[in-house]
Protein backbone atom coordinates (compact mmCIF):
# COMPACT_ATOMS: atom_id res chain seq x y z
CA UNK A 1 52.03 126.75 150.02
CA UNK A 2 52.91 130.47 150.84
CA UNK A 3 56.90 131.42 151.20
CA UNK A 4 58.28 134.41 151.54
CA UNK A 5 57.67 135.67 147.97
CA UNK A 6 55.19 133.78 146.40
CA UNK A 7 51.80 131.89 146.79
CA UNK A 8 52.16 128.49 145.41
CA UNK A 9 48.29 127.27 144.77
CA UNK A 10 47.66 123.81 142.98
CA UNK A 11 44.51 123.95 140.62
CA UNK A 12 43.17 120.33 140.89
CA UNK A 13 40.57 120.95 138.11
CA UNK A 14 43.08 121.50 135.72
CA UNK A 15 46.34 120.01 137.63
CA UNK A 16 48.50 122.74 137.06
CA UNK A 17 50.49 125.06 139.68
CA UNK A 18 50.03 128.67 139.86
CA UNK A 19 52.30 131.20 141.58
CA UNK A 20 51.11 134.59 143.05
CA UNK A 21 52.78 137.30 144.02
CA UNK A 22 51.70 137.64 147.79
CA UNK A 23 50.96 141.41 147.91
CA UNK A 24 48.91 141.81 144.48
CA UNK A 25 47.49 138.55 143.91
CA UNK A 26 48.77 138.80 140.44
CA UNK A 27 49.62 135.55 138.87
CA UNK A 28 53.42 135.43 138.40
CA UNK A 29 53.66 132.27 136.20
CA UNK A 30 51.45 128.94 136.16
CA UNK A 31 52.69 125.30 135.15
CA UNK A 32 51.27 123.30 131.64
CA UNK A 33 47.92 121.35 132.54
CA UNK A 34 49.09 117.73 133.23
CA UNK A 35 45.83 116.00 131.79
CA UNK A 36 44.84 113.10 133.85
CA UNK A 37 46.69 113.68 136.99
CA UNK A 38 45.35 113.29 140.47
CA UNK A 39 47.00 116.18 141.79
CA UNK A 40 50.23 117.99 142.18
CA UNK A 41 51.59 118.26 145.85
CA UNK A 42 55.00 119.83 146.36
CA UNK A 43 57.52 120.54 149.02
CA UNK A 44 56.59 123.29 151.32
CA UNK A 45 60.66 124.63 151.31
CA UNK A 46 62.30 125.62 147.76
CA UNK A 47 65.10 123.39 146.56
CA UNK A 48 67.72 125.38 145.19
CA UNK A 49 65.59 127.80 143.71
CA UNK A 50 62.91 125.45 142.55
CA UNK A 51 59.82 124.08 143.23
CA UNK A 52 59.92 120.11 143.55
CA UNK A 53 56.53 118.69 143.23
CA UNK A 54 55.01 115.24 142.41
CA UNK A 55 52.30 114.27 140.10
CA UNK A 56 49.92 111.68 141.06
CA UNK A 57 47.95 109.87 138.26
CA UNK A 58 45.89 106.76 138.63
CA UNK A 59 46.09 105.71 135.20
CA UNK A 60 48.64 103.19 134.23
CA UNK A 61 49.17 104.65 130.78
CA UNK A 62 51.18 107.62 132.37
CA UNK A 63 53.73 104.83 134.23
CA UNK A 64 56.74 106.43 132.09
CA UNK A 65 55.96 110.20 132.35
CA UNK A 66 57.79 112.23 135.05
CA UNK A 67 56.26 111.85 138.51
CA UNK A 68 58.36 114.21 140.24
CA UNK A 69 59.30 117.53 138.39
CA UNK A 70 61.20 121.03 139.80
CA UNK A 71 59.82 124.34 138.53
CA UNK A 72 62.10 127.43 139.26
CA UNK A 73 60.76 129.82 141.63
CA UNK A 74 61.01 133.24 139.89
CA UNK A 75 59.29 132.21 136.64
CA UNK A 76 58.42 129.06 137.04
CA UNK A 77 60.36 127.04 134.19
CA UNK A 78 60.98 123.34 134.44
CA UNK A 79 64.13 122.80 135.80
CA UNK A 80 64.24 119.47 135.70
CA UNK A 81 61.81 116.14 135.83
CA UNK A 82 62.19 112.25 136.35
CA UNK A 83 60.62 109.29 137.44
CA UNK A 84 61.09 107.67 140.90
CA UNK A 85 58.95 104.09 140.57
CA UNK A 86 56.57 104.24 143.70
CA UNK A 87 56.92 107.92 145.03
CA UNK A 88 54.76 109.15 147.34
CA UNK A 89 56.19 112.20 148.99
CA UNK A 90 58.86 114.64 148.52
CA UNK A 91 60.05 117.72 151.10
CA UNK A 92 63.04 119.66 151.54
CA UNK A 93 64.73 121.34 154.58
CA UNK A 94 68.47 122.67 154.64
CA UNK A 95 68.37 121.91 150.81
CA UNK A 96 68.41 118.47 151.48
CA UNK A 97 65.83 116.52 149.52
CA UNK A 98 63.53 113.91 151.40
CA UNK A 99 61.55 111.20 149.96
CA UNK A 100 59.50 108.13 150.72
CA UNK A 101 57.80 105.77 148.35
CA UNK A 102 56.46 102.14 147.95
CA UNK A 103 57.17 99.46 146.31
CA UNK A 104 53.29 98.80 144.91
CA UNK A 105 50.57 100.94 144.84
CA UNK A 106 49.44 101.20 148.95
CA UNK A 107 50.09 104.37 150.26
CA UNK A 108 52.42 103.21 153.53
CA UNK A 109 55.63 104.25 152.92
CA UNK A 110 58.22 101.51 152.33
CA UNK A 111 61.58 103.03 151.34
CA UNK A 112 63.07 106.75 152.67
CA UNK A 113 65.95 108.50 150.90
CA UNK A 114 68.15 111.70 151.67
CA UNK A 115 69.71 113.54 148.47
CA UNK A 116 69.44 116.00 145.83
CA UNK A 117 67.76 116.59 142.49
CA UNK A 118 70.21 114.41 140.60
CA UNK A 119 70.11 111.92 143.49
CA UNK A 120 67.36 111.31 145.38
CA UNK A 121 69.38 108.16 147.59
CA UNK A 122 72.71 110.57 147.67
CA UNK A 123 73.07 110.58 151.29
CA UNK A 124 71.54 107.77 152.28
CA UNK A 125 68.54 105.15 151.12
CA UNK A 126 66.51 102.84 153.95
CA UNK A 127 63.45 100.37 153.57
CA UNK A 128 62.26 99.78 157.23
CA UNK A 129 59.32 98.28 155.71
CA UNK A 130 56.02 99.29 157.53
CA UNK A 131 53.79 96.97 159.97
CA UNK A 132 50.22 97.96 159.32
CA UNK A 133 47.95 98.29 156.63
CA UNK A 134 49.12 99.94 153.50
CA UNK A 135 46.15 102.47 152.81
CA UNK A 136 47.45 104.32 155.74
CA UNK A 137 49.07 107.36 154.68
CA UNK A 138 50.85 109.81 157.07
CA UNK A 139 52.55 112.83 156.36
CA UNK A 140 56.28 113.13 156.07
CA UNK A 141 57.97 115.52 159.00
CA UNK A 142 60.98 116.74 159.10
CA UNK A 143 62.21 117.52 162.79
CA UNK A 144 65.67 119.18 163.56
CA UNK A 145 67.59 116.10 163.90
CA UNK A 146 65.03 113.62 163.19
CA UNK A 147 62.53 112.67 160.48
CA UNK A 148 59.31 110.74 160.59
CA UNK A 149 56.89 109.11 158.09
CA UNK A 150 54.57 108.28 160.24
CA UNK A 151 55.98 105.00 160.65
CA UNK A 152 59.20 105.24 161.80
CA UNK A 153 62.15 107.99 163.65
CA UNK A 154 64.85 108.54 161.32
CA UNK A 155 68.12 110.38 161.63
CA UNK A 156 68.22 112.91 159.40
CA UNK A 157 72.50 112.64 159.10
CA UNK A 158 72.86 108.94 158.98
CA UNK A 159 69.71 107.19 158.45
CA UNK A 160 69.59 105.39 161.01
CA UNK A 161 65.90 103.66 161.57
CA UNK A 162 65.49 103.88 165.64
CA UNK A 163 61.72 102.91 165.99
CA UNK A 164 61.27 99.19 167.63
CA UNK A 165 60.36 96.99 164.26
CA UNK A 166 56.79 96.75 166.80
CA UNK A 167 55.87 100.47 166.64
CA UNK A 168 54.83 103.01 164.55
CA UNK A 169 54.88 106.59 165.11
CA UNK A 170 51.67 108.39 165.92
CA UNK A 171 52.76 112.29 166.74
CA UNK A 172 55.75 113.97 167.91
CA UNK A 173 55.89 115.22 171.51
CA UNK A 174 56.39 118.64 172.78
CA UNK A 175 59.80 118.98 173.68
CA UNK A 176 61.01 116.27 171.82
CA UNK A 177 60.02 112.42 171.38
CA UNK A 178 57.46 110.51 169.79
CA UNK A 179 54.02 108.76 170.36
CA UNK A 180 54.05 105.20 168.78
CA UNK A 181 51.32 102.50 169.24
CA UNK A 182 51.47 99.34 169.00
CA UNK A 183 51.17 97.43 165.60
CA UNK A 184 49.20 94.68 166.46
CA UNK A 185 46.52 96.25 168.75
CA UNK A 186 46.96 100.20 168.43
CA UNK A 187 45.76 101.26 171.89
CA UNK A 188 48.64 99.78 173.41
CA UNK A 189 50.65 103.06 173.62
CA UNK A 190 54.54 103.79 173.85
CA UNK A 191 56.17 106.98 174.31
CA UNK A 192 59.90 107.40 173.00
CA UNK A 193 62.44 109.84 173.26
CA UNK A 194 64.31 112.00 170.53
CA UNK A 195 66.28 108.53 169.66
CA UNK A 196 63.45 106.32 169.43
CA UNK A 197 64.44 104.67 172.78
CA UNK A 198 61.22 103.32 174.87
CA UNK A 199 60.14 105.95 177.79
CA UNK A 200 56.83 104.33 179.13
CA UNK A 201 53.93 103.20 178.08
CA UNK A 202 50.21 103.48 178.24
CA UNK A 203 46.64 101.61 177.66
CA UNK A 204 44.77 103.69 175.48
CA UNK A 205 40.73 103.97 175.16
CA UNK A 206 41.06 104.00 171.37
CA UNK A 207 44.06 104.58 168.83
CA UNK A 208 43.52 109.02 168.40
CA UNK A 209 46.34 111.24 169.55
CA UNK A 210 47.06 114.96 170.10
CA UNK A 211 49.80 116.87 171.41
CA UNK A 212 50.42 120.75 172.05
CA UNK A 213 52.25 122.84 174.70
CA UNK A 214 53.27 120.20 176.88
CA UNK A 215 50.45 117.94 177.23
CA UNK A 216 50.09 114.53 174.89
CA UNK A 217 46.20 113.02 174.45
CA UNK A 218 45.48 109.33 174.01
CA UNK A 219 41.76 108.55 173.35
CA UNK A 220 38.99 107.42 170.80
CA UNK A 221 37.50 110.37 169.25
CA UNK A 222 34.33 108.94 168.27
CA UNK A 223 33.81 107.72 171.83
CA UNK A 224 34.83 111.25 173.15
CA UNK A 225 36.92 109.81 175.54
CA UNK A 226 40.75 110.76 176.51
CA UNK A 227 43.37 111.41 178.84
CA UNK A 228 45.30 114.13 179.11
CA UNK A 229 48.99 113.67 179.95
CA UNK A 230 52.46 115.37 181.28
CA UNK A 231 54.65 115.46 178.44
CA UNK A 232 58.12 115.40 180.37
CA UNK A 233 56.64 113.07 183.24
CA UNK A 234 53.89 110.82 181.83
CA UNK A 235 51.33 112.02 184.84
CA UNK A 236 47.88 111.90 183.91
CA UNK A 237 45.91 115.17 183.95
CA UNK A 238 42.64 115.12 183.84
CA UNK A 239 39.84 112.77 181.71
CA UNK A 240 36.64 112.99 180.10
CA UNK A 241 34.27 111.17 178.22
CA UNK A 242 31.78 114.31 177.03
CA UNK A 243 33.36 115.58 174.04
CA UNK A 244 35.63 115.37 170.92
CA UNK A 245 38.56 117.59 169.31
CA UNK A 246 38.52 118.72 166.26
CA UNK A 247 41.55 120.79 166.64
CA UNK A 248 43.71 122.24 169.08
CA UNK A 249 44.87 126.34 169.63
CA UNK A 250 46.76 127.32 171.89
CA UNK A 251 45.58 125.81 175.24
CA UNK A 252 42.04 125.13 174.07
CA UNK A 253 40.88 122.15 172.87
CA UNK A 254 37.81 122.85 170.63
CA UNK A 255 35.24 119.82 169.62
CA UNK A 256 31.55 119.61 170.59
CA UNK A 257 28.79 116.87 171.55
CA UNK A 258 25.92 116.31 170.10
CA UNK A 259 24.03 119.62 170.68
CA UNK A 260 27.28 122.17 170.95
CA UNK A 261 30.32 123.03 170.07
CA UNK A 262 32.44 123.45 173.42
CA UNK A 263 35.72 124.47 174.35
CA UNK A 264 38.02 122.69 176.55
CA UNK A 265 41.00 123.47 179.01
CA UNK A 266 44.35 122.03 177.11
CA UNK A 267 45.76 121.71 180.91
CA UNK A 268 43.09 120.42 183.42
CA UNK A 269 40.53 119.31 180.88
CA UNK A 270 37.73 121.65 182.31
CA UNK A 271 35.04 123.33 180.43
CA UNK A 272 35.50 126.69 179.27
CA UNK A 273 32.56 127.83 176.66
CA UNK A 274 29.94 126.28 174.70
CA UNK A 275 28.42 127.04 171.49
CA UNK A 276 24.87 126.53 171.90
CA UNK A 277 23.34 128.13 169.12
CA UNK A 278 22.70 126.31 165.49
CA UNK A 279 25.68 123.93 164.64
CA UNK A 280 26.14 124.74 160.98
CA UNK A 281 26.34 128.37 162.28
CA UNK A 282 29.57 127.25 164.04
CA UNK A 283 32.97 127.65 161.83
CA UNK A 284 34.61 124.49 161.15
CA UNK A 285 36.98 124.11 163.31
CA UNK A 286 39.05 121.12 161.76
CA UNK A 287 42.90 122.06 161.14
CA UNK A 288 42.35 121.62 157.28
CA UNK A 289 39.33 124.06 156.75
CA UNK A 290 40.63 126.65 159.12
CA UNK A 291 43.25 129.25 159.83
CA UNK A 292 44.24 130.93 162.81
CA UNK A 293 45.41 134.17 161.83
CA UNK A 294 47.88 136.90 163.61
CA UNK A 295 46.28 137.80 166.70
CA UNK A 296 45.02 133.88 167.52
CA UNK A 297 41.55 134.00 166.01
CA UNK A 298 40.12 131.09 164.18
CA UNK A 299 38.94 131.80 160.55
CA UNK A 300 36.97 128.86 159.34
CA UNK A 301 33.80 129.28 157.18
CA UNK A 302 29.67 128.14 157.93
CA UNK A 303 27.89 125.37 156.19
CA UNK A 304 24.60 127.41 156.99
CA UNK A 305 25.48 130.79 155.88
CA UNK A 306 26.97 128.75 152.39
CA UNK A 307 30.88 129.72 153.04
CA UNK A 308 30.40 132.63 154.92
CA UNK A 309 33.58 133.16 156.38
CA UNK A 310 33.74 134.05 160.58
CA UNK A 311 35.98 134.85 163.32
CA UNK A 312 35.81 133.24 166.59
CA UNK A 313 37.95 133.72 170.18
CA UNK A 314 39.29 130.18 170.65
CA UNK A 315 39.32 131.28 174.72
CA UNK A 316 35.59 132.54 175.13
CA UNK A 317 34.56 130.96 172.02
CA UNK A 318 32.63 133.89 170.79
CA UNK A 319 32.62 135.36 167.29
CA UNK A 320 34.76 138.09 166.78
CA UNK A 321 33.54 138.84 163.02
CA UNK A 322 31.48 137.32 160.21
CA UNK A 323 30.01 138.40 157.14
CA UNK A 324 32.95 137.74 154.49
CA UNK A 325 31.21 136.05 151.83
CA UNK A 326 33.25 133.40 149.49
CA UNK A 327 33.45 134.31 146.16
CA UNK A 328 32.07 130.98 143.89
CA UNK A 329 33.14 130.53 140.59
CA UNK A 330 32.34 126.60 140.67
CA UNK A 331 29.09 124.85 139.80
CA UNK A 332 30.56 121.63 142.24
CA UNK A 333 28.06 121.88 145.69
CA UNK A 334 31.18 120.59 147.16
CA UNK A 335 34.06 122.22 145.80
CA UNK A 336 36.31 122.49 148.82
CA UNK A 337 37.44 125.39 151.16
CA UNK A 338 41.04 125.57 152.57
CA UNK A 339 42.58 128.87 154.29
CA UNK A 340 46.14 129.90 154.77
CA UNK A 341 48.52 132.71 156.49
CA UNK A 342 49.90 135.15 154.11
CA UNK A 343 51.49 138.11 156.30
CA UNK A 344 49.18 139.56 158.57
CA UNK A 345 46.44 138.40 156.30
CA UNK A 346 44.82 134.96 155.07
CA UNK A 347 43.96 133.28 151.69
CA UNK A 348 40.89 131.37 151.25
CA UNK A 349 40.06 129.25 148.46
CA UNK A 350 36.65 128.00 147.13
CA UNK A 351 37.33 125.53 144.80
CA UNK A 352 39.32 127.19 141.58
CA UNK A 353 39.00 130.43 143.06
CA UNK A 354 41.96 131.92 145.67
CA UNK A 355 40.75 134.96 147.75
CA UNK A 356 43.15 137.39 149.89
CA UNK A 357 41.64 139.25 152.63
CA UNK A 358 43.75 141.48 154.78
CA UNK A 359 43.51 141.63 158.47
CA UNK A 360 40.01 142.25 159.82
């Protein structure tokens, strides 16, 4: 997580946080090793000053320690720490504290609250239950006037659950509204507005969605087929059946085929480069393992060239630069590589390591 003034990085080897200062890369303060936990995910918006992060942990020995703890931005002290039975997710926007949780140990959330430190449930407190399997997990958004869970549209003020009990949300629109599909057969597609209010609805190839600018995608990824639609009208676009997306930027859609990676018209769905040399020469281009940094290049990093990290133009599709090597300080051949924005640079991270590199 990267704020204004500090670089919040969670070590999953040793499940602790650690904070750097975003200029230096010194290490401003780092949390007490929580043995046995799964991992440590917190809220990417301060609460009052603090850090509120939860702390997974598989083992049912740890039931009674504090899942959900607030460390204090400048230096990192525990401000406070409790248990909330079934947590799953915790974020924070106009200091308002957001959470979802379940009553046993799936991952769909089952109850939402609205509060504050002391209170998680001060505002308000909802279970609108969920209608499809509970090893689903989606991630928690928090809109301007709305929330989601990936579930269901909730008003932030009141509460107020206004997804039909026969939907679940897949994506917010561009603009405003929401995908939802169907619970019992998922390509059945409905689009809603703001409220949660039915708009139209579509028959999907598969159960994958997109959005960006003002186009919404329905489709089945490993078929490589969609449709592109008008967000504000519903009119279909364009089609294909020739490639998947791995990500979106801008108004390029960027996937490949078998043999290439290829870049696609967000708009009219046309063709507009391919990558025909050696695959694992070609960044990865999925949202988690990439960055795109100030001036709308995407930094990923080559399975080939072992973490070599490159540059590519998402509209020609070719490489701007390469040759950044990762630095390695894990013996795992799979240790994980994640970038972020931090100014006008990026951070990179090889498993336990965090690397800044300034703008190429």
């Amino acid at each position: 997580m990267v704020t204004a003034d500090t670089v919040l990085a969670s070590c999953g080897s040793s499940a602790r946080l650690v904070a750097l200062d975003p200029v230096t890369g010194s290490v401003r303060w780092q949390s007490e090793a929580e043995p046995g936990s799964a991992g440590i995910f917190c809220a990417d918006v301060p609460l009052d000053g603090a850090f509120v992060c939860t702390n997974y942990s598989d083992a049912d020995s740890r039931d009674t320690v504090d899942n959900v703890r607030a460390y204090r931005e400048s230096d990192g002290e525990l401000m406070w720490g409790k248990r909330i039975d079934g947590l799953k997710q915790v974020e924070v926007r106009d200091n308002t504290l957001y959470s979802t949780g379940s009553f046993g140990r799936g991952s769909a959330p089952e109850w939402v609250g609205s509060g504050t430190g002391r209170d998680f449930r001060a505002n308000w407190y909802v279970e609108p239950g969920t209608c499809i399997g509970d090893e689903i997990f989606l991630e928690l958004e928090i809109g301007a006037d709305v929330l989601t869970t990936g579930y269901h549209v909730i008003d932030r003020e009141t509460g107020a659950v206004g997804t039909p009990t026969n939907l679940f949300v897949q994506a917010a629109l561009p603009g405003g509204g929401f995908v939802a599909a169907d619970c019992d057969d998922p390509t059945r597609i409905t689009i809603l507005d703001s409220a949660g209010n039915r708009v139209r609805t579509h028959s999907s190839s598969g159960d994958d969605v997109y959005t960006a600018g003002s186009v919404y995608i329905l489709g089945a990824r490993s078929e490589g087929t969609y449709a592109g639609y008008d967000a504000k009208t519903g009119d279909e676009l364009w089609t294909s059946r020739e490639f998947r997306i791995d990500r979106i930027v801008g108004d390029v859609m960027i996937g490949g085929d078998r043999t290439s990676y290829v870049g696609h018209s967000l708009s009219d769905g046309r063709e507009l480069w391919r990558w025909n040399g050696n695959l694992e020469d070609f960044p990865d281009s999925g949202s988690g393992s990439s960055v795109v940094d100030s001036e709308g290049r995407v930094i990923g990093f080559t399975e080939e060239r072992g973490g070599e990290l490159v540059a590519f133009d998402p509209e020609t599709g070719r490489m701007v630069w390469d040759g950044l090597s990762m630095t390695r300080t894990t013996t795992n051949e799979y240790p994980g590589i994640d970038t972020a924005r931090v100014g006008e640079g990026f951070v990179a991270s090889f498993g336990d390591t965090l690397t800044f590199y300034p703008p190429q």
